[in-house]
PDB file of N, CA and C in Angstrom:
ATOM      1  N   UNK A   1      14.359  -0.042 -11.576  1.00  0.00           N
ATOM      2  CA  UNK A   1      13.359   0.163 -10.569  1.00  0.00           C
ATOM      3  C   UNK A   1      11.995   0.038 -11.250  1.00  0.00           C
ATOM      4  N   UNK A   2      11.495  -0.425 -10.758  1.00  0.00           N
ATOM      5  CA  UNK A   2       9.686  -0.970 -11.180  1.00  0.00           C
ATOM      6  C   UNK A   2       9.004  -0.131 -10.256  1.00  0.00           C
ATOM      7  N   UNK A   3       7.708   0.998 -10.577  1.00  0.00           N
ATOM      8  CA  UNK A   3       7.356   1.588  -9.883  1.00  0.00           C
ATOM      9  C   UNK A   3       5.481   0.490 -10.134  1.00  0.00           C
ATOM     10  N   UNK A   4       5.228   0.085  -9.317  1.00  0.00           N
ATOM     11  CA  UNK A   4       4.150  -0.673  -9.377  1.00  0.00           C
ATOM     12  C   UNK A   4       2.887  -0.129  -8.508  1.00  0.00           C
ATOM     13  N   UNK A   5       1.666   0.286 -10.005  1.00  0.00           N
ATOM     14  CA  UNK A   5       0.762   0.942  -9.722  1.00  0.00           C
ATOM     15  C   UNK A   5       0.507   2.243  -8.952  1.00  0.00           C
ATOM     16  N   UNK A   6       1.964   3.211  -9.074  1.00  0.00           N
ATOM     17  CA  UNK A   6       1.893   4.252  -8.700  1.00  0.00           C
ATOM     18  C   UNK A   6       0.703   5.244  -9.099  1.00  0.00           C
ATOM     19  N   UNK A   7      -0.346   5.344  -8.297  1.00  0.00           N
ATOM     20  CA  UNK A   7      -1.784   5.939  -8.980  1.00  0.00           C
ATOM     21  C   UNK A   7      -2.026   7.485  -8.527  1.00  0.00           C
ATOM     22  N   UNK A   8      -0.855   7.789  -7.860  1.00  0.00           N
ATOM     23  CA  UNK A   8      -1.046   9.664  -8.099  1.00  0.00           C
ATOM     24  C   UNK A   8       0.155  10.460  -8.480  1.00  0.00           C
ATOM     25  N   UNK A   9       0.178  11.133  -9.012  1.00  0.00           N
ATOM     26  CA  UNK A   9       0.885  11.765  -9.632  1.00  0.00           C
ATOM     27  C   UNK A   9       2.300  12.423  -8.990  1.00  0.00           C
ATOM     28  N   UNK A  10       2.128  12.961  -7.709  1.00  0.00           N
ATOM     29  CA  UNK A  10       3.258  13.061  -6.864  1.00  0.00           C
ATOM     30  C   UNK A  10       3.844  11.995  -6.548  1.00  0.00           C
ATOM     31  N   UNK A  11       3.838  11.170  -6.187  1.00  0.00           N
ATOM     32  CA  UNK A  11       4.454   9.832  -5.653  1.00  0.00           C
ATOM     33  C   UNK A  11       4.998   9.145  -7.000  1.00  0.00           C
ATOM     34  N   UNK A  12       4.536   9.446  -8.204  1.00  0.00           N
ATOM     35  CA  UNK A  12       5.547   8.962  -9.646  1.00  0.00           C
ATOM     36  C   UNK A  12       6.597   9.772  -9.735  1.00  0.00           C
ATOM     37  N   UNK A  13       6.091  11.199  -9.793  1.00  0.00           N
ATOM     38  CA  UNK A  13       7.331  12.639  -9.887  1.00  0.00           C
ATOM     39  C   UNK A  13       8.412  11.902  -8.678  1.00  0.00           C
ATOM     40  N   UNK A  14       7.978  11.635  -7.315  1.00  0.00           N
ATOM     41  CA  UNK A  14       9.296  11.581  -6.314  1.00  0.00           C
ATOM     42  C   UNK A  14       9.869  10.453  -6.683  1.00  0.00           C
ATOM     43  N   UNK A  15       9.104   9.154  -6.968  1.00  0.00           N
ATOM     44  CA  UNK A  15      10.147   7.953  -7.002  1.00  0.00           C
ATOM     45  C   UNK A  15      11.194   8.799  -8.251  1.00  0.00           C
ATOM     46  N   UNK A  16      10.846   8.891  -9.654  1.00  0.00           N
ATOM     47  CA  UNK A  16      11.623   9.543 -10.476  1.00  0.00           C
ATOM     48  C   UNK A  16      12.717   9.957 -10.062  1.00  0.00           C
ATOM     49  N   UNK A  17      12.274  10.840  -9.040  1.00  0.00           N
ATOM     50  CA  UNK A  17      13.403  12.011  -8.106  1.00  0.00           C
ATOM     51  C   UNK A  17      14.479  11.026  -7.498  1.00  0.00           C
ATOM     52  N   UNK A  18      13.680  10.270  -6.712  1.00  0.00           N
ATOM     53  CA  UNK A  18      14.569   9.025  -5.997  1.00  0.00           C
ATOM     54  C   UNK A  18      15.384   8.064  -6.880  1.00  0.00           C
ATOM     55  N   UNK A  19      14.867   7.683  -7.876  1.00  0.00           N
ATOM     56  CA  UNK A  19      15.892   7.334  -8.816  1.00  0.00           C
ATOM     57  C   UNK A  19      16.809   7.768  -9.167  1.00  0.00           C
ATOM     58  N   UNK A  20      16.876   9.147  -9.533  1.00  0.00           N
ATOM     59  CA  UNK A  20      17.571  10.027 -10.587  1.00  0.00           C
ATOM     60  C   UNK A  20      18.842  10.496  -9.506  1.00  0.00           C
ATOM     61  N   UNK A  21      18.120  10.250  -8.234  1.00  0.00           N
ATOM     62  CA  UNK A  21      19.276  10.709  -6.733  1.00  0.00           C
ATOM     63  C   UNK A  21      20.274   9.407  -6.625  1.00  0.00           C
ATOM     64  N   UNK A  22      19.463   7.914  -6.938  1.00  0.00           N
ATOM     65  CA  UNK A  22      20.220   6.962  -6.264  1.00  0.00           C
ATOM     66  C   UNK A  22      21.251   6.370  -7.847  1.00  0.00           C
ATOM     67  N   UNK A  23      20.692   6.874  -8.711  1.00  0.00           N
ATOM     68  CA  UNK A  23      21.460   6.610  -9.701  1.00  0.00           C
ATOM     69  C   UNK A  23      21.116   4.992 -10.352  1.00  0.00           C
ATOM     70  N   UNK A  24      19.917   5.008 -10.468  1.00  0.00           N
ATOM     71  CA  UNK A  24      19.209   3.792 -11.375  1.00  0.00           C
ATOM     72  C   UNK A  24      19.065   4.195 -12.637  1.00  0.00           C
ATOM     73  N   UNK A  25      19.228   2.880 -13.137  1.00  0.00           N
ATOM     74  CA  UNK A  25      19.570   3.150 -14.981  1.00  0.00           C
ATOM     75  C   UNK A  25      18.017   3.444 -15.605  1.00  0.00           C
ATOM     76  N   UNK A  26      17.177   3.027 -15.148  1.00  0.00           N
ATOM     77  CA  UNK A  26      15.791   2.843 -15.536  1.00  0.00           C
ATOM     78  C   UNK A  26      14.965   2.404 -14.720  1.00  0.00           C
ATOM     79  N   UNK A  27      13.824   2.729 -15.306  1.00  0.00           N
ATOM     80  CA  UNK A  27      12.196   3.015 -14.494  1.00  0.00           C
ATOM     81  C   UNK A  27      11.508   2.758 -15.202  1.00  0.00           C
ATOM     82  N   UNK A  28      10.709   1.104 -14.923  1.00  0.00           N
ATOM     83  CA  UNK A  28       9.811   0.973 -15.435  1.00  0.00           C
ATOM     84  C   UNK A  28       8.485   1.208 -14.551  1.00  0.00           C
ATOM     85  N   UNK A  29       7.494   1.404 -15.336  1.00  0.00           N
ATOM     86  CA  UNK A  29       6.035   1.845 -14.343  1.00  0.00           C
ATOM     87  C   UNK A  29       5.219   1.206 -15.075  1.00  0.00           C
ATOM     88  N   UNK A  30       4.380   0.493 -14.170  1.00  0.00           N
ATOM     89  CA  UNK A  30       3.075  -0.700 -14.641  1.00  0.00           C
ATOM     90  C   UNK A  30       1.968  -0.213 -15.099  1.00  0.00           C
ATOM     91  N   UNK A  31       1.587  -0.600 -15.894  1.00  0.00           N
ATOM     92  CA  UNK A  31       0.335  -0.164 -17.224  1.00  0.00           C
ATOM     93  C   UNK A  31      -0.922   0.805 -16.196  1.00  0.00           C
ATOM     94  N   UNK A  32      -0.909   0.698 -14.803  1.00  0.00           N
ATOM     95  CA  UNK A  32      -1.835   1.660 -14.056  1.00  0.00           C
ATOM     96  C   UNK A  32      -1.492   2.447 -13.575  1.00  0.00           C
ATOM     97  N   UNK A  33       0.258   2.850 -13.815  1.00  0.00           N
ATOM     98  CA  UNK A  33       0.536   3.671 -12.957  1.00  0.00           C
ATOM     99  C   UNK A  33       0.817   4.872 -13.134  1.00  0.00           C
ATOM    100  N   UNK A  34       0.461   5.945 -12.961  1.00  0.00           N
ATOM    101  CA  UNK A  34      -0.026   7.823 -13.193  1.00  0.00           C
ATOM    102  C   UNK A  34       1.265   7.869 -14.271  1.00  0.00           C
ATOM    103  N   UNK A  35       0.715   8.858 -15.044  1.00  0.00           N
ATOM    104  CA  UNK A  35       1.617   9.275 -16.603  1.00  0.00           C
ATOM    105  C   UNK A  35       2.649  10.116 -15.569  1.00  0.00           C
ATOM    106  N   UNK A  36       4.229   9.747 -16.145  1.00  0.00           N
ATOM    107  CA  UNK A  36       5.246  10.530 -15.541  1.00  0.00           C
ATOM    108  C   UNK A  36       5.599  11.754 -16.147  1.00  0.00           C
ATOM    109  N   UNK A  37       4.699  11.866 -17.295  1.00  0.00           N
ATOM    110  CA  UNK A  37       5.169  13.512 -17.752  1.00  0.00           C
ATOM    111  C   UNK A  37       3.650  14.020 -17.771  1.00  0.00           C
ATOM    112  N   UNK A  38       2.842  13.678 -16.693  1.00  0.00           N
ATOM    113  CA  UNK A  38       1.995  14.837 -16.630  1.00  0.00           C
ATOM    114  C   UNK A  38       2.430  15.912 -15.834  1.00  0.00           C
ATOM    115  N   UNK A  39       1.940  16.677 -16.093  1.00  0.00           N
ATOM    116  CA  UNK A  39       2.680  18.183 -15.180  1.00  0.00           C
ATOM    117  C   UNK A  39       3.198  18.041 -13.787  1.00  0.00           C
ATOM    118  N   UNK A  40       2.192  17.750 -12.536  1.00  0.00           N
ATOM    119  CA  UNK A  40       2.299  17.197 -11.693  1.00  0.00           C
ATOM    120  C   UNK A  40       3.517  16.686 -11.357  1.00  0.00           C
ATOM    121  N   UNK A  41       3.158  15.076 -12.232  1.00  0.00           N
ATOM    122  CA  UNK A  41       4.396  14.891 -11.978  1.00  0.00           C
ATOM    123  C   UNK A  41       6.056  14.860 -12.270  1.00  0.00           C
ATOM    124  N   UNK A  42       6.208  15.640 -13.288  1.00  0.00           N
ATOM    125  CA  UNK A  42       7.273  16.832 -14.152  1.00  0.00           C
ATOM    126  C   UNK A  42       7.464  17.573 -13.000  1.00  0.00           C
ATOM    127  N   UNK A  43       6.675  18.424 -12.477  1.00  0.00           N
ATOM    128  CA  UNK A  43       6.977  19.169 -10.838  1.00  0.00           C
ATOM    129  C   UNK A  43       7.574  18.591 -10.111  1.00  0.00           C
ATOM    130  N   UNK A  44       7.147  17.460  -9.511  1.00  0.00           N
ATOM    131  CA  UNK A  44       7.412  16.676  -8.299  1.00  0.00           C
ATOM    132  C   UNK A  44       9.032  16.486  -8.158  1.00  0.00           C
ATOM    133  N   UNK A  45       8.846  15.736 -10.065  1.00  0.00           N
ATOM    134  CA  UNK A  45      10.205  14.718  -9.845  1.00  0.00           C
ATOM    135  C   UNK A  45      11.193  16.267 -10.241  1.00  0.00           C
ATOM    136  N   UNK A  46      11.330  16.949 -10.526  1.00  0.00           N
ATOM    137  CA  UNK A  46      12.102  18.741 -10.697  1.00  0.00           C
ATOM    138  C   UNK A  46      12.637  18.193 -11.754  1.00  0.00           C
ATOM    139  N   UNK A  47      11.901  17.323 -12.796  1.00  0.00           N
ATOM    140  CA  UNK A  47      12.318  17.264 -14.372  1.00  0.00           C
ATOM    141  C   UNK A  47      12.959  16.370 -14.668  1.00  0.00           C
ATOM    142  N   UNK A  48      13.495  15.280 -13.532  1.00  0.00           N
ATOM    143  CA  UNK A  48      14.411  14.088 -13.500  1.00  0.00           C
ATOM    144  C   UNK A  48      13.304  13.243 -14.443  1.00  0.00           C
ATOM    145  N   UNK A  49      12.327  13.260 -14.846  1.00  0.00           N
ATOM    146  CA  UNK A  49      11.751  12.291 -15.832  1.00  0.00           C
ATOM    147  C   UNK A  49      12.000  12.138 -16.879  1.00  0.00           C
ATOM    148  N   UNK A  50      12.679  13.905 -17.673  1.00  0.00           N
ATOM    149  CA  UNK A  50      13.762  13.634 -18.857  1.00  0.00           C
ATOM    150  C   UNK A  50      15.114  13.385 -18.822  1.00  0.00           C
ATOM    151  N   UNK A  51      15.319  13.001 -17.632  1.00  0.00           N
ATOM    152  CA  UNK A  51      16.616  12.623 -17.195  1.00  0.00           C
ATOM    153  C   UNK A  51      16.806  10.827 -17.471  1.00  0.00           C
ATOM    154  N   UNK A  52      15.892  10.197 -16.336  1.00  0.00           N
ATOM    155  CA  UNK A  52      15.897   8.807 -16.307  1.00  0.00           C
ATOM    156  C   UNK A  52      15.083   8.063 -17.472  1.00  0.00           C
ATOM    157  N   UNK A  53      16.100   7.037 -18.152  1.00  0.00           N
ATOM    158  CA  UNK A  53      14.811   6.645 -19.074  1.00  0.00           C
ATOM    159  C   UNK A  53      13.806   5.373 -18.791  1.00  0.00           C
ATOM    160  N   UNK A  54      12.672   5.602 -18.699  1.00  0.00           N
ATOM    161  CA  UNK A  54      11.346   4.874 -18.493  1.00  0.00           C
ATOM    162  C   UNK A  54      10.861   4.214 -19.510  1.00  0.00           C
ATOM    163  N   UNK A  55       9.894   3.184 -19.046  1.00  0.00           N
ATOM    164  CA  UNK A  55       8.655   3.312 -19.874  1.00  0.00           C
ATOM    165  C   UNK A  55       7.732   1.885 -19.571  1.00  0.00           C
ATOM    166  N   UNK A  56       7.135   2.098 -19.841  1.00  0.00           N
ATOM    167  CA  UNK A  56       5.998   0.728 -19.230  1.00  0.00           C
ATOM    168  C   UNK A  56       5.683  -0.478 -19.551  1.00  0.00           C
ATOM    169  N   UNK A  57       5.780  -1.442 -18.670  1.00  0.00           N
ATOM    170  CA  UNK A  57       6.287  -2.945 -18.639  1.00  0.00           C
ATOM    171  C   UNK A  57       4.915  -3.421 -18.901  1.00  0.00           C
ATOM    172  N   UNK A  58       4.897  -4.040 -19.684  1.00  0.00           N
ATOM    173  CA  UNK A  58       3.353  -4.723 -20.019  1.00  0.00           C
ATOM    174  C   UNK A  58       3.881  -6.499 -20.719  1.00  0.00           C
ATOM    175  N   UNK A  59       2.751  -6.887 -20.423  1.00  0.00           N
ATOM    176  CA  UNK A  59       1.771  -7.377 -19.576  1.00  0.00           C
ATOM    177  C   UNK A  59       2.176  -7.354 -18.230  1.00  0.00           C
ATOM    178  N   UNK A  60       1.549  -7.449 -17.000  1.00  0.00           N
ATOM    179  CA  UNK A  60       1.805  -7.300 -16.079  1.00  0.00           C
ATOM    180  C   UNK A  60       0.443  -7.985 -15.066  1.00  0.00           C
ATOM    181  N   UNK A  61       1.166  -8.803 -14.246  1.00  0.00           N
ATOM    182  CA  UNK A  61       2.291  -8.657 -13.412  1.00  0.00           C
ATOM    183  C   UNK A  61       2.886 -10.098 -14.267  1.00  0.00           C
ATOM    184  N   UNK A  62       3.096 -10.399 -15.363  1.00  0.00           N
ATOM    185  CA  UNK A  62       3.583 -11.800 -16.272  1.00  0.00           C
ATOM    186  C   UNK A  62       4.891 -10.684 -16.688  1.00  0.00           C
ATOM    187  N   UNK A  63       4.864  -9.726 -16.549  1.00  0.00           N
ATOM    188  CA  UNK A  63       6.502  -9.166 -16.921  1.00  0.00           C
ATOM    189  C   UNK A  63       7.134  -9.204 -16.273  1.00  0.00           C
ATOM    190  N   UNK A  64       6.798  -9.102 -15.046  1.00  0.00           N
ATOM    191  CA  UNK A  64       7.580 -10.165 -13.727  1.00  0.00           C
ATOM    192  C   UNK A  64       8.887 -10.738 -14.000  1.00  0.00           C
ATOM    193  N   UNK A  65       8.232 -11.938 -15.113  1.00  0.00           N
ATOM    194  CA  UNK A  65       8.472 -13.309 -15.238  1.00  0.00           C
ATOM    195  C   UNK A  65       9.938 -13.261 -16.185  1.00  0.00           C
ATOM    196  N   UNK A  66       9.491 -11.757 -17.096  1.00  0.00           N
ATOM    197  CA  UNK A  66      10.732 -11.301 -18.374  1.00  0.00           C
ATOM    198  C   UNK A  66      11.399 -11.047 -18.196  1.00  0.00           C
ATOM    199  N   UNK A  67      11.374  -9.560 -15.978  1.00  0.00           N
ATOM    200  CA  UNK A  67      12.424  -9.619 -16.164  1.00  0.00           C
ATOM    201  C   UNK A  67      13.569 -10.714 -15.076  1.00  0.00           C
ATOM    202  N   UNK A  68      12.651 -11.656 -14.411  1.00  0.00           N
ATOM    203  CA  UNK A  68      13.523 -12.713 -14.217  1.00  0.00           C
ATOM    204  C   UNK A  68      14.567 -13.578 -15.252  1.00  0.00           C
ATOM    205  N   UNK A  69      13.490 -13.817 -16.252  1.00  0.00           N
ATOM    206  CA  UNK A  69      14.353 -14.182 -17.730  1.00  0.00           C
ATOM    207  C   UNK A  69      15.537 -13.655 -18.230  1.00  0.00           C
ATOM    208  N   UNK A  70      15.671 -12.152 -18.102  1.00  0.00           N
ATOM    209  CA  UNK A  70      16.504 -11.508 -18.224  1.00  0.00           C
ATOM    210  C   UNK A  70      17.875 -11.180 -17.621  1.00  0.00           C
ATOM    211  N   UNK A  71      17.261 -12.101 -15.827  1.00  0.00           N
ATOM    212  CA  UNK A  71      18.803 -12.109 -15.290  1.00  0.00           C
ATOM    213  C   UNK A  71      18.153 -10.798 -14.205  1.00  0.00           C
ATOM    214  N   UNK A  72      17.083 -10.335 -14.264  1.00  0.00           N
ATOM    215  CA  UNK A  72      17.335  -9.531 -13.023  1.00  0.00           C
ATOM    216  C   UNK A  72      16.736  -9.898 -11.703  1.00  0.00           C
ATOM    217  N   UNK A  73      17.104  -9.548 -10.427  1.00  0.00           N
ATOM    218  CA  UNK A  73      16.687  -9.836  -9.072  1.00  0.00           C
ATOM    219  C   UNK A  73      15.282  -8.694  -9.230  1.00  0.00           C
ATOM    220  N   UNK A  74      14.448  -9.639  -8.642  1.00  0.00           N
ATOM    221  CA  UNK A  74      13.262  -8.716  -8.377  1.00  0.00           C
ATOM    222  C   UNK A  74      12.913  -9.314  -7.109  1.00  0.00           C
ATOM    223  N   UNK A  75      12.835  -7.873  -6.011  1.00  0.00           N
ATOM    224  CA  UNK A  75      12.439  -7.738  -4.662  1.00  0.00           C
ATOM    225  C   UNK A  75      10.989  -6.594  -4.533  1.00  0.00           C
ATOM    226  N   UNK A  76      10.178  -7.110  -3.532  1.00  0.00           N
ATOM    227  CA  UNK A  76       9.172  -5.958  -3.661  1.00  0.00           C
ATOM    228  C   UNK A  76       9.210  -5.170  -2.185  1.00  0.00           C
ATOM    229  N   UNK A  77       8.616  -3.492  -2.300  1.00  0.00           N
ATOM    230  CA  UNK A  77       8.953  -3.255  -0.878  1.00  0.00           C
ATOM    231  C   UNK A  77       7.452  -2.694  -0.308  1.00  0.00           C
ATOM    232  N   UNK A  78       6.654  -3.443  -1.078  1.00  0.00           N
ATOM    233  CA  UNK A  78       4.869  -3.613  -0.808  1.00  0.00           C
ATOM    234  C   UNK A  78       4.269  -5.016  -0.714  1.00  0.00           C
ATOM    235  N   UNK A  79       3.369  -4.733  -0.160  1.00  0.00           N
ATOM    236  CA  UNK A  79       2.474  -6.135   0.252  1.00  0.00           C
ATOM    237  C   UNK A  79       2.101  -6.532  -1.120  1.00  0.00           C
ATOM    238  N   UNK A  80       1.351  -5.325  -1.748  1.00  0.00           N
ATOM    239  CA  UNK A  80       0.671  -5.158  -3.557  1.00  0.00           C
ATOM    240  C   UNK A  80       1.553  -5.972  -4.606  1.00  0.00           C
ATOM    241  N   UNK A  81       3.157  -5.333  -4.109  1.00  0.00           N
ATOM    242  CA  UNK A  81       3.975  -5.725  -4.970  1.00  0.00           C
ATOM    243  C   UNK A  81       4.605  -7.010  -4.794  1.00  0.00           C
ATOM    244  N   UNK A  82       4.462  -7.676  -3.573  1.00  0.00           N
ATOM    245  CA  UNK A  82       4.448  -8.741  -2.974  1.00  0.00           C
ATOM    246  C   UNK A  82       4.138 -10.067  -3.358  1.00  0.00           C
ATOM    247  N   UNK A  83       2.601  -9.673  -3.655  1.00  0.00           N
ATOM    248  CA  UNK A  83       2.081 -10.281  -4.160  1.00  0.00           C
ATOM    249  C   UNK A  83       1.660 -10.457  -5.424  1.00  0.00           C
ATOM    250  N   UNK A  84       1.844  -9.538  -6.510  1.00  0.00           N
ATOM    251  CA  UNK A  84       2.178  -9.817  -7.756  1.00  0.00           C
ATOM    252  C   UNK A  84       3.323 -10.615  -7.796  1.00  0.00           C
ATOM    253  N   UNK A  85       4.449 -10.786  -6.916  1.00  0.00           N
ATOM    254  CA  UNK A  85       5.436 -11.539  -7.589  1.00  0.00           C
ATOM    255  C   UNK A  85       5.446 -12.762  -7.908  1.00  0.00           C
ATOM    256  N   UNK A  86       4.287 -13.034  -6.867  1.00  0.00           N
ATOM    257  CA  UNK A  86       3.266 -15.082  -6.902  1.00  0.00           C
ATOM    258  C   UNK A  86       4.324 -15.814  -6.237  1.00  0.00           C
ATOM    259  N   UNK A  87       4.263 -16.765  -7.257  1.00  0.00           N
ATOM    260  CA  UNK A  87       5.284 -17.834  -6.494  1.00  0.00           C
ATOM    261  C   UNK A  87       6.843 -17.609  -6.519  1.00  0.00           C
ATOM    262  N   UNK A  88       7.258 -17.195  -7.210  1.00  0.00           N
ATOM    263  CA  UNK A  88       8.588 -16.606  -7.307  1.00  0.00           C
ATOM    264  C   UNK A  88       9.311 -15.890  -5.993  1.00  0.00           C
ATOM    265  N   UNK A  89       8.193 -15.285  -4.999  1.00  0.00           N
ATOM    266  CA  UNK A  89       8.644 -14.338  -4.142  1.00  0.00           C
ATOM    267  C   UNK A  89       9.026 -14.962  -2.888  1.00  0.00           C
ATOM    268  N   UNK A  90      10.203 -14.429  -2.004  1.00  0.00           N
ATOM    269  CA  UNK A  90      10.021 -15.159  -0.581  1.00  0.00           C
ATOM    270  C   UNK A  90       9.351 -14.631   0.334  1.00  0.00           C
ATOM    271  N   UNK A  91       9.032 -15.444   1.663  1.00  0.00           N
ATOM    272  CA  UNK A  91       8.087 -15.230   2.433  1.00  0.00           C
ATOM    273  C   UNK A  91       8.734 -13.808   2.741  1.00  0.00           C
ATOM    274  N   UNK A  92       7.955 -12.688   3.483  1.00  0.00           N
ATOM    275  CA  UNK A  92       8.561 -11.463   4.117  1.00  0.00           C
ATOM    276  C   UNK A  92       8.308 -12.078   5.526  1.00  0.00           C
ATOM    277  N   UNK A  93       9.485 -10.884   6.459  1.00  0.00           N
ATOM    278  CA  UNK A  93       9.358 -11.461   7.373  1.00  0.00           C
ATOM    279  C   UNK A  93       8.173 -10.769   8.542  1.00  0.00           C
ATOM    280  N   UNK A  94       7.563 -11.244   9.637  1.00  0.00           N
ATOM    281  CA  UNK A  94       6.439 -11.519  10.900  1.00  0.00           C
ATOM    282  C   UNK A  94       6.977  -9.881  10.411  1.00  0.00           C
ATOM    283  N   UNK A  95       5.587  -9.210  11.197  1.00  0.00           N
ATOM    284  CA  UNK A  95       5.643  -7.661  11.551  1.00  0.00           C
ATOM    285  C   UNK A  95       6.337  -7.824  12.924  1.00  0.00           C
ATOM    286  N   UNK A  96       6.911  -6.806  13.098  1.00  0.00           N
ATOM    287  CA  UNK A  96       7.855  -6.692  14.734  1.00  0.00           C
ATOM    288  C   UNK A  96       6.839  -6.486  15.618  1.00  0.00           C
ATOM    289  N   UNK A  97       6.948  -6.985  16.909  1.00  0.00           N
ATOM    290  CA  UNK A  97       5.929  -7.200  17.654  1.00  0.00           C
ATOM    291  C   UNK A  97       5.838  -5.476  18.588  1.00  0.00           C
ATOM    292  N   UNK A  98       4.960  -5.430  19.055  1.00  0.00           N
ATOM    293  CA  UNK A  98       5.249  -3.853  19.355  1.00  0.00           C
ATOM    294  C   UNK A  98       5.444  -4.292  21.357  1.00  0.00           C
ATOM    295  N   UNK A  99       6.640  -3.171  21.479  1.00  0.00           N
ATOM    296  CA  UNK A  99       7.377  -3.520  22.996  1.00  0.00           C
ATOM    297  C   UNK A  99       6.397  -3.201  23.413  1.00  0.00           C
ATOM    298  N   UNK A 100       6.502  -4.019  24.870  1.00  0.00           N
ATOM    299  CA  UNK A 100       5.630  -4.018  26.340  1.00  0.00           C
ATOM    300  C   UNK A 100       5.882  -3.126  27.342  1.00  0.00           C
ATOM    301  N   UNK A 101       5.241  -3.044  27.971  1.00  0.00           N
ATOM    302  CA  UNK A 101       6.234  -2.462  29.347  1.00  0.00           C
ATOM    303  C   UNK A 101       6.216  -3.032  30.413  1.00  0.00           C
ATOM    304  N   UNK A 102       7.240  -3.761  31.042  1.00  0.00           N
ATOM    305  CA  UNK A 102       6.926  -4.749  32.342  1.00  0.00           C
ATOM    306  C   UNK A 102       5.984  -3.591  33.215  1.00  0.00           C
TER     307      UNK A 102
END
C-alpha cells in the first residue's frame, strides 16, 4: 500500500490501522507524507506502525515507475494519486450523474 502525501497525522495513524486490519505486507509513504511514528500518529494507528513494516519511496512520483519494474499493479483511489501515475494510468471512470426526479 502506497500512502501518497498523507499530510496529517491522523489519516497516516488510520491508513496504518487499515493496513494492519486488511493484512498488507507493507506501507510505503511518499517523501511528504506526515512521520508515522509521530505520537499522533502512534495513537491513531493503536501502535500498528510497529507492527506493519514501512518506509518511504523516493524519488517520487518516478518510484511509480520501480514499482511497476518490480512486477507490481499500481491503482490509485485519488485524483492526486491519479495523476502522479502519468501515463501509465487508466482513464477513471465519468462521475455518476446525480438522479432526477420526473
Amino acid at each position: 500500500m502506497v500512502g501518497c502525501d498523507l499530510t496529517t497525522h491522523t489519516n497516516t495513524g488510520a491508513v496504518f490501522r487499515s493496513a494492519a486490519g486488511l493484512g498488507v505486507d507493507a506501507v510505503l509513504v511518499t517523501p511528504r507524507c506526515a512521520d508515522p511514528l509521530y505520537r499522533r500518529s502512534v495513537r491513531v494507528s493503536m501502535g500498528t506502525v510497529f507492527q506493519v513494516p514501512w518506509t518511504r519511496i523516493e524519488p517520487w512520483p518516478a518510484g511509480i515507475t520501480q514499482l511497476k519494474d518490480a512486477g507490481f499493479h499500481v491503482a490509485a483511489a485519488s485524483a492526486v494519486a491519479f495523476w502522479a501515475l502519468g501515463a501509465g494510468a487508466t482513464t477513471p471512470p465519468p462521475p455518476a450523474q446525480p438522479a432526477t426526479r420526473s
